[in-house]
PDB file of N, CA and C in Angstrom:
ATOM      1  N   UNK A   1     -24.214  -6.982  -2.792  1.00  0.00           N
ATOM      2  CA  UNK A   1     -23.257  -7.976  -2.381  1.00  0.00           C
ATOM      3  C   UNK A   1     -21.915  -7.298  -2.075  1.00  0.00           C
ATOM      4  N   UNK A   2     -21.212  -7.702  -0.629  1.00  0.00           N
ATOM      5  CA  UNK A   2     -20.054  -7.157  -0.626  1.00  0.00           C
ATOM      6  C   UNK A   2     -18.750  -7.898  -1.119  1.00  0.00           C
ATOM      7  N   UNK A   3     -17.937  -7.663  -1.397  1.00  0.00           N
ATOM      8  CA  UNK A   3     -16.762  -8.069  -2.527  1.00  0.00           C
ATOM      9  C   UNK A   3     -15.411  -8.441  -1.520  1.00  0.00           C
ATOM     10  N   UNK A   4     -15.302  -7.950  -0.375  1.00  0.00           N
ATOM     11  CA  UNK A   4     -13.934  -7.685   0.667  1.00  0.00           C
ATOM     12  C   UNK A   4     -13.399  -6.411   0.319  1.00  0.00           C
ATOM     13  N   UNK A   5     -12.642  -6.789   0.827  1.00  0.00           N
ATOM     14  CA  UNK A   5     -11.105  -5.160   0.484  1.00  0.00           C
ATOM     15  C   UNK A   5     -10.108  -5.689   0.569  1.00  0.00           C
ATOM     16  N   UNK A   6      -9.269  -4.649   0.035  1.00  0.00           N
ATOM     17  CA  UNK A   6      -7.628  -4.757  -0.453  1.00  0.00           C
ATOM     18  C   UNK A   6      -6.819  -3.867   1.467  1.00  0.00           C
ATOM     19  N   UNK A   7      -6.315  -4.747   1.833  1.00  0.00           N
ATOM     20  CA  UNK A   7      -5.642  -4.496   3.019  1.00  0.00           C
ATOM     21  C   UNK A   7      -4.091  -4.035   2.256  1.00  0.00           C
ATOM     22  N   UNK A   8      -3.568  -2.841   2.471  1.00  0.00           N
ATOM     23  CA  UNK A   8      -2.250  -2.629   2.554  1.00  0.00           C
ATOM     24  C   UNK A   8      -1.447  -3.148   3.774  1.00  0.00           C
ATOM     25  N   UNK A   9       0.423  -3.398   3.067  1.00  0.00           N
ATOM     26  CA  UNK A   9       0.900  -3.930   4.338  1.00  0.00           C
ATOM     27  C   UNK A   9       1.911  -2.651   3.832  1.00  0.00           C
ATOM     28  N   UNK A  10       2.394  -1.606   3.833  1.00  0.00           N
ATOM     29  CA  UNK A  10       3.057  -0.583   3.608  1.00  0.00           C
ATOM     30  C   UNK A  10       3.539  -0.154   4.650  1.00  0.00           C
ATOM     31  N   UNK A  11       2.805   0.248   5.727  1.00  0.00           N
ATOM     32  CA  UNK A  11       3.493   0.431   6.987  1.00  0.00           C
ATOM     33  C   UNK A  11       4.132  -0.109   8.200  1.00  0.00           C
ATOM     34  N   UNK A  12       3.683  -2.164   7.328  1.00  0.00           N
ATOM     35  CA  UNK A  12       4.430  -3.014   8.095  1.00  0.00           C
ATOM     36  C   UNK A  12       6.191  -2.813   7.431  1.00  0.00           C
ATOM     37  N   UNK A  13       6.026  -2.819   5.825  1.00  0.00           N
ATOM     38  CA  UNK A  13       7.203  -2.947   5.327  1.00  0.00           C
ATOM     39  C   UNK A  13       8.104  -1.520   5.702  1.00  0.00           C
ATOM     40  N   UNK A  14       7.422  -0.726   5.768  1.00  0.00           N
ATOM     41  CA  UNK A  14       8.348   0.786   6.597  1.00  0.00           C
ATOM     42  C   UNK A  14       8.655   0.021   7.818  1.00  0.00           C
ATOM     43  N   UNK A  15       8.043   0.009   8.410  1.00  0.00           N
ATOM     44  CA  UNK A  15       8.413  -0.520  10.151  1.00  0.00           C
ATOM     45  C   UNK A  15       9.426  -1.667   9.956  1.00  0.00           C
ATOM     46  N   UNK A  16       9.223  -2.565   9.111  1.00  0.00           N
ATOM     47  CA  UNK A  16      10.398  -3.984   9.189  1.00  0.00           C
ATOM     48  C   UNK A  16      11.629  -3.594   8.472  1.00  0.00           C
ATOM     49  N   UNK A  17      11.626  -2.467   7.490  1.00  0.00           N
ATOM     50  CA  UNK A  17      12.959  -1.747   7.021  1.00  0.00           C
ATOM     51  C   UNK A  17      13.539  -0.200   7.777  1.00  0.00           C
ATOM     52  N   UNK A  18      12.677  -0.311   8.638  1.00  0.00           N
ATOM     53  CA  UNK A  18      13.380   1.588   9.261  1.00  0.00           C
ATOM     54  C   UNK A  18      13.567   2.252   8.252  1.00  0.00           C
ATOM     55  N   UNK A  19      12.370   2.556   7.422  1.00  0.00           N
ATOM     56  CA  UNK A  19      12.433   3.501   6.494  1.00  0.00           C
ATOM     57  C   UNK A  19      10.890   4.698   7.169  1.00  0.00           C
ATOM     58  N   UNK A  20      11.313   5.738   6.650  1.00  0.00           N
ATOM     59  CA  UNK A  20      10.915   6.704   7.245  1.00  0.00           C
ATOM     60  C   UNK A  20       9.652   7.158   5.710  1.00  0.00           C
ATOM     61  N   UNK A  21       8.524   7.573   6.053  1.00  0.00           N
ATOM     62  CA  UNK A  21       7.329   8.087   5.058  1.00  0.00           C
ATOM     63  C   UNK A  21       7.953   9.011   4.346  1.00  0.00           C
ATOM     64  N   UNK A  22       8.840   9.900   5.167  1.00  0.00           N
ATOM     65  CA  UNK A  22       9.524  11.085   4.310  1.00  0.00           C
ATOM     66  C   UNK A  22      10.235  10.436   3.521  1.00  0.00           C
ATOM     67  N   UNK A  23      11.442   9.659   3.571  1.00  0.00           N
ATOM     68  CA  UNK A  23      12.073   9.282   2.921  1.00  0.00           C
ATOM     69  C   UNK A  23      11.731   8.617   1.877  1.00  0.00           C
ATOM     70  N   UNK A  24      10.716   7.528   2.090  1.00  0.00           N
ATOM     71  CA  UNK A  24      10.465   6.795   1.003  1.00  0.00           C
ATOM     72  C   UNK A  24       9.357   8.227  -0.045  1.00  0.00           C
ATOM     73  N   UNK A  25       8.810   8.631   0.338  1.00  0.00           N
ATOM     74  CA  UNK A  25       7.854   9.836  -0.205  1.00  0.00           C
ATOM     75  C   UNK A  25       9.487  10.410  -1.033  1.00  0.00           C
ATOM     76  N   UNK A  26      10.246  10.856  -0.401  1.00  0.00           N
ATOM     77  CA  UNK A  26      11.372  11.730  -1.120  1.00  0.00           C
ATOM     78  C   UNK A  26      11.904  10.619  -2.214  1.00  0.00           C
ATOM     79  N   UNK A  27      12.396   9.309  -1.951  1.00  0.00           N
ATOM     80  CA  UNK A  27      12.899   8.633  -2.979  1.00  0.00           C
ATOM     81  C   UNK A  27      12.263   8.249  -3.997  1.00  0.00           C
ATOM     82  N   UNK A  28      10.803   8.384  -3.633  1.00  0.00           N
ATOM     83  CA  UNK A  28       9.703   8.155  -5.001  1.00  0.00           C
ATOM     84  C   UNK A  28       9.240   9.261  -5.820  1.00  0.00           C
ATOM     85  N   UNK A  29       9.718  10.311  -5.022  1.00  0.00           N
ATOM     86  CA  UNK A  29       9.078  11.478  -5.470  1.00  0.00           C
ATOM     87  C   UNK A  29       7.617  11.349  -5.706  1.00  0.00           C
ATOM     88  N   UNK A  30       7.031  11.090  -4.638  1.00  0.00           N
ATOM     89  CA  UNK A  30       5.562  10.705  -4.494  1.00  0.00           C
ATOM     90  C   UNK A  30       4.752  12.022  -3.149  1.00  0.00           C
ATOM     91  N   UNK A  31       3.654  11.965  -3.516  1.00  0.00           N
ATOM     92  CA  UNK A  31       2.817  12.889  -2.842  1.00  0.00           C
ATOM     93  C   UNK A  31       2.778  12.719  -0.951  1.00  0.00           C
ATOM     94  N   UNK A  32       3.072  12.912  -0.087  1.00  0.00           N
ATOM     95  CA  UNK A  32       2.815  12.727   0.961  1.00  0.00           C
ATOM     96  C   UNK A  32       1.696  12.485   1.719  1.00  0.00           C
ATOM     97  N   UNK A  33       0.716  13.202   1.280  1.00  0.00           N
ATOM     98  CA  UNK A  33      -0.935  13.216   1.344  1.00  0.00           C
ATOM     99  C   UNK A  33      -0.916  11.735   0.527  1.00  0.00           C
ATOM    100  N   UNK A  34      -0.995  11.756  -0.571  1.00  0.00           N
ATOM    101  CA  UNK A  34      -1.297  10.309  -1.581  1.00  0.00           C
ATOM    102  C   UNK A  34      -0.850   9.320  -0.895  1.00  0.00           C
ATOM    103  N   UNK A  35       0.416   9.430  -0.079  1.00  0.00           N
ATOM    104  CA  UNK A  35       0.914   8.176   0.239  1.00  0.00           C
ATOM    105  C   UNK A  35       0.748   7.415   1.701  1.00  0.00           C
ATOM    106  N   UNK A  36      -0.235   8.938   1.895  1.00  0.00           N
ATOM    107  CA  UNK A  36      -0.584   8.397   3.459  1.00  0.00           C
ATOM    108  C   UNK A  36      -2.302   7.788   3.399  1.00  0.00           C
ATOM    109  N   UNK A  37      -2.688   8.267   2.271  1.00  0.00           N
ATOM    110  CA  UNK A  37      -4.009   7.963   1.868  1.00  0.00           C
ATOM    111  C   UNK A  37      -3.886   5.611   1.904  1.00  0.00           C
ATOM    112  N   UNK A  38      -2.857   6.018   0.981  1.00  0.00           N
ATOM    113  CA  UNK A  38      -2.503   4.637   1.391  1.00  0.00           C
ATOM    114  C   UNK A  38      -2.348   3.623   2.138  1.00  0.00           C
ATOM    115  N   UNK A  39      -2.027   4.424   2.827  1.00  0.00           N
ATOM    116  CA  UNK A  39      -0.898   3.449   4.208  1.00  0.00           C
ATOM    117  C   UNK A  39      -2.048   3.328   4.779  1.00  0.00           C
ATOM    118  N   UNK A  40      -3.280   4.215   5.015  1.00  0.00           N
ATOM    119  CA  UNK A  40      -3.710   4.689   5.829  1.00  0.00           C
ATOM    120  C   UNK A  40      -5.394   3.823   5.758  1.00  0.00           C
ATOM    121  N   UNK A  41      -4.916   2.927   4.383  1.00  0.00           N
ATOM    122  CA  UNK A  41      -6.195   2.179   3.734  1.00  0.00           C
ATOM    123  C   UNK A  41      -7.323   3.015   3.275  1.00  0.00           C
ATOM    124  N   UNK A  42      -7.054   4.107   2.872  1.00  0.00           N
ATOM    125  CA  UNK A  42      -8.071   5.256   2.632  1.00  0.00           C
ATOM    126  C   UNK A  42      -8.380   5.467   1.043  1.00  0.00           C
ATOM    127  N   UNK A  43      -7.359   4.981  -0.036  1.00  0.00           N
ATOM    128  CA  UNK A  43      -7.420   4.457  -1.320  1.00  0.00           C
ATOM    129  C   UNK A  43      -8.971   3.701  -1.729  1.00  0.00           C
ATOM    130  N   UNK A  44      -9.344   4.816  -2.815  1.00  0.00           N
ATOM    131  CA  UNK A  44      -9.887   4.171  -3.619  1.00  0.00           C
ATOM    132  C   UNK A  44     -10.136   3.229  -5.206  1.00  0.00           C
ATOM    133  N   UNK A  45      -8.704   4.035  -5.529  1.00  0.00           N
ATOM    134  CA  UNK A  45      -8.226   3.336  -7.115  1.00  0.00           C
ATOM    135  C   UNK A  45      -6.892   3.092  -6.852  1.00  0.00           C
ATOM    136  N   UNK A  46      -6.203   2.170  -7.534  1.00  0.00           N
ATOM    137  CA  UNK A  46      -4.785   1.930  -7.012  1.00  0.00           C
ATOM    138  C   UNK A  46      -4.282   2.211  -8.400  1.00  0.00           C
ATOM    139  N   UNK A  47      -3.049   3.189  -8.164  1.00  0.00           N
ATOM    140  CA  UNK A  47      -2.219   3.577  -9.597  1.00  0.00           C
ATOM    141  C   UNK A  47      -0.695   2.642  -9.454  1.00  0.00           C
ATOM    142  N   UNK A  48      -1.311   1.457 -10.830  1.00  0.00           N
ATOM    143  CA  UNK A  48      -0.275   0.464 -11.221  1.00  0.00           C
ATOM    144  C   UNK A  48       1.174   1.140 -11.397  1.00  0.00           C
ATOM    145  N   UNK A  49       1.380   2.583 -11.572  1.00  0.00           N
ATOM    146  CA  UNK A  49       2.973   3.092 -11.399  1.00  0.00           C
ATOM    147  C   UNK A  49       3.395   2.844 -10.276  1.00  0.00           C
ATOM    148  N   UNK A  50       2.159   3.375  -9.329  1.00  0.00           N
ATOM    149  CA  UNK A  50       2.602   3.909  -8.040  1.00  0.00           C
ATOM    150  C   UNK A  50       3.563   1.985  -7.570  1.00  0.00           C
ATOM    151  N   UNK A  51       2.084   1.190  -7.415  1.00  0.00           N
ATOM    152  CA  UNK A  51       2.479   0.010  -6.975  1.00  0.00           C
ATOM    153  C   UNK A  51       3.906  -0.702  -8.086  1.00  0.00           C
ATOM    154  N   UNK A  52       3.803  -0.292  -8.975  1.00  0.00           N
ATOM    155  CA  UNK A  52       5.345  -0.963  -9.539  1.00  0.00           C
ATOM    156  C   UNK A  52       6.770  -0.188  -8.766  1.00  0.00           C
ATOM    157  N   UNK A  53       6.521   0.894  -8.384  1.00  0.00           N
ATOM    158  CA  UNK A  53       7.312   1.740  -7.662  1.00  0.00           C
ATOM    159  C   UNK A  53       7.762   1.397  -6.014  1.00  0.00           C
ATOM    160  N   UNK A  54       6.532   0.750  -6.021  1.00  0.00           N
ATOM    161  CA  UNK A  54       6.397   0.396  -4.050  1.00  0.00           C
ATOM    162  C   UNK A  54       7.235  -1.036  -4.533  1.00  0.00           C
ATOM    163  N   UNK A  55       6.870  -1.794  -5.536  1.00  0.00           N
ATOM    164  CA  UNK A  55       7.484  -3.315  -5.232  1.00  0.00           C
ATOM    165  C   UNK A  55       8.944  -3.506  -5.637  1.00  0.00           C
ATOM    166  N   UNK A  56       8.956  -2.261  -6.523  1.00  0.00           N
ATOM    167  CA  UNK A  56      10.499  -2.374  -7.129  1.00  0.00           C
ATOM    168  C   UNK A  56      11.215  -1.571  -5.523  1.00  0.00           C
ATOM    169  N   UNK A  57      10.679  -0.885  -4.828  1.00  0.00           N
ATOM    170  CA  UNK A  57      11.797  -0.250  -3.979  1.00  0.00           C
ATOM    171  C   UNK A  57      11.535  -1.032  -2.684  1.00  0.00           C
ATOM    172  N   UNK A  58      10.682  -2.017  -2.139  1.00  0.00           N
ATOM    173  CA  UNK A  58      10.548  -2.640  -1.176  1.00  0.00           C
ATOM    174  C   UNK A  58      10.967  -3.807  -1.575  1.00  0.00           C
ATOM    175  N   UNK A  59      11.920  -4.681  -3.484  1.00  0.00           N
ATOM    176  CA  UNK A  59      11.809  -5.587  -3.606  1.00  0.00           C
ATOM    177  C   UNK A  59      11.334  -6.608  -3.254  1.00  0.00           C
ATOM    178  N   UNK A  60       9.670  -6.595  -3.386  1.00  0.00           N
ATOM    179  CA  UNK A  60       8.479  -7.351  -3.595  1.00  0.00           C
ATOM    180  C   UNK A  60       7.692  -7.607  -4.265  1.00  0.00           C
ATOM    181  N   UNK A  61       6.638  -8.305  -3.695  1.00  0.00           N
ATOM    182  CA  UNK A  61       5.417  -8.451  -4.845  1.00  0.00           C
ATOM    183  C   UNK A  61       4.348  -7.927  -4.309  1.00  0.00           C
ATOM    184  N   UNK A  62       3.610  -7.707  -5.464  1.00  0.00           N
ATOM    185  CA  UNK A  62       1.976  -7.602  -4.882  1.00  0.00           C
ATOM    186  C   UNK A  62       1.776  -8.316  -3.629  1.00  0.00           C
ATOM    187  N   UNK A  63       1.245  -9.772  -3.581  1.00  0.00           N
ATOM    188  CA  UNK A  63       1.058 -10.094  -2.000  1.00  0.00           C
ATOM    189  C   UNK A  63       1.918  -9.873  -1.035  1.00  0.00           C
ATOM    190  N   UNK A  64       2.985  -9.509  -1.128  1.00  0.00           N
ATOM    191  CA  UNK A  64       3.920  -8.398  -0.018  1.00  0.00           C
ATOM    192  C   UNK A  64       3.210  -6.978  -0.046  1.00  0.00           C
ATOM    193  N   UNK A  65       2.661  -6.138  -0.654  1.00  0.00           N
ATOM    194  CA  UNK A  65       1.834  -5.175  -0.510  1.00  0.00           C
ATOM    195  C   UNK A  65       0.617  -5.350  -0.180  1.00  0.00           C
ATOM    196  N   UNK A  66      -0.213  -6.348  -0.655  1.00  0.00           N
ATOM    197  CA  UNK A  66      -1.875  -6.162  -0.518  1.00  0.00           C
ATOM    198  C   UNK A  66      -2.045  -7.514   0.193  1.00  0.00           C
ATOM    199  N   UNK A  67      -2.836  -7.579   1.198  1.00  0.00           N
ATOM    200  CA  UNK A  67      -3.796  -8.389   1.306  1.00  0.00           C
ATOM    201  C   UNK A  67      -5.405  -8.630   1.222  1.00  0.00           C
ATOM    202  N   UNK A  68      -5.580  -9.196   0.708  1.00  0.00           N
ATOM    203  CA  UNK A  68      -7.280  -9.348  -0.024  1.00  0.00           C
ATOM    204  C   UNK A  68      -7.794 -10.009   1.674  1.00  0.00           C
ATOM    205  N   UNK A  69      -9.059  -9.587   1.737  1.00  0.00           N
ATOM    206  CA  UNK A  69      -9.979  -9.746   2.906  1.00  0.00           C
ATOM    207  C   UNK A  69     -11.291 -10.013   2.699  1.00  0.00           C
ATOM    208  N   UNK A  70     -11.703 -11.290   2.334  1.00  0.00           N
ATOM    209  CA  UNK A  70     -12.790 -11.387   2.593  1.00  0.00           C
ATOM    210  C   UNK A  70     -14.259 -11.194   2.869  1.00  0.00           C
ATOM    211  N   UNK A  71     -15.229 -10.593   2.290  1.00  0.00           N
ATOM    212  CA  UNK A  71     -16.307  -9.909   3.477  1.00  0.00           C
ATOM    213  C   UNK A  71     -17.033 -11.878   3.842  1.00  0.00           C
ATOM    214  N   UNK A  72     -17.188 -11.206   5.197  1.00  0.00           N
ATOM    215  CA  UNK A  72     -17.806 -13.022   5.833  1.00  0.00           C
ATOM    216  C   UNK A  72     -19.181 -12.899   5.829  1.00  0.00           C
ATOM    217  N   UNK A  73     -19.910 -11.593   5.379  1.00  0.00           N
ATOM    218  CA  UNK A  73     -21.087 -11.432   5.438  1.00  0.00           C
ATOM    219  C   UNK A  73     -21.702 -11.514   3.993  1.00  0.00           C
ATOM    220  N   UNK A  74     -21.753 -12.326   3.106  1.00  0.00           N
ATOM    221  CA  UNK A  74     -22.118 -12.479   1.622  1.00  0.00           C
ATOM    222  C   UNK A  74     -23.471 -12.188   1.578  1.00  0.00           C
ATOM    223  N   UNK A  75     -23.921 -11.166   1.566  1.00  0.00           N
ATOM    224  CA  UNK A  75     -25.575 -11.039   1.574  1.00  0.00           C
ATOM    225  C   UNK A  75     -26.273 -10.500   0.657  1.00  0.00           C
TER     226      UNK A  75
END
């Protein structure tokens, strides 16, 4: 049975703040590789620092970061 997936919106919220991967990577002091793994929907475990880090510096929430998707094929 498939379950959906977790859609990131990370590179909408870069794009709607003109914030740059480097930058936010430099202000988090976060991995560049890791954080593109992200953006990039390529994540397989999500680290609750990381995401308290993304919502405290994008002042948001979880559903401002993730969107949940459905699978339409329940089989």
């Amino acid at each position: 049975m498939k379950y959906g997936y977790l859609k990131n919106n990370i590179e909408k919220l870069l794009k709607e703040r003109n914030i740059s991967k480097n930058k936010i990577c430099a202000d988090l002091e976060l991995s560049r590789g890791n954080f593109n793994k992200y953006c990039q929907n390529k994540f397989q475990r999500i680290d609750a620092n990381f995401i308290c880090k993304l919502c405290s510096y994008f002042e948001c929430t979880l559903d401002d970061l993730f969107t949940y998707v459905p699978d339409n094929d329940k089989k």
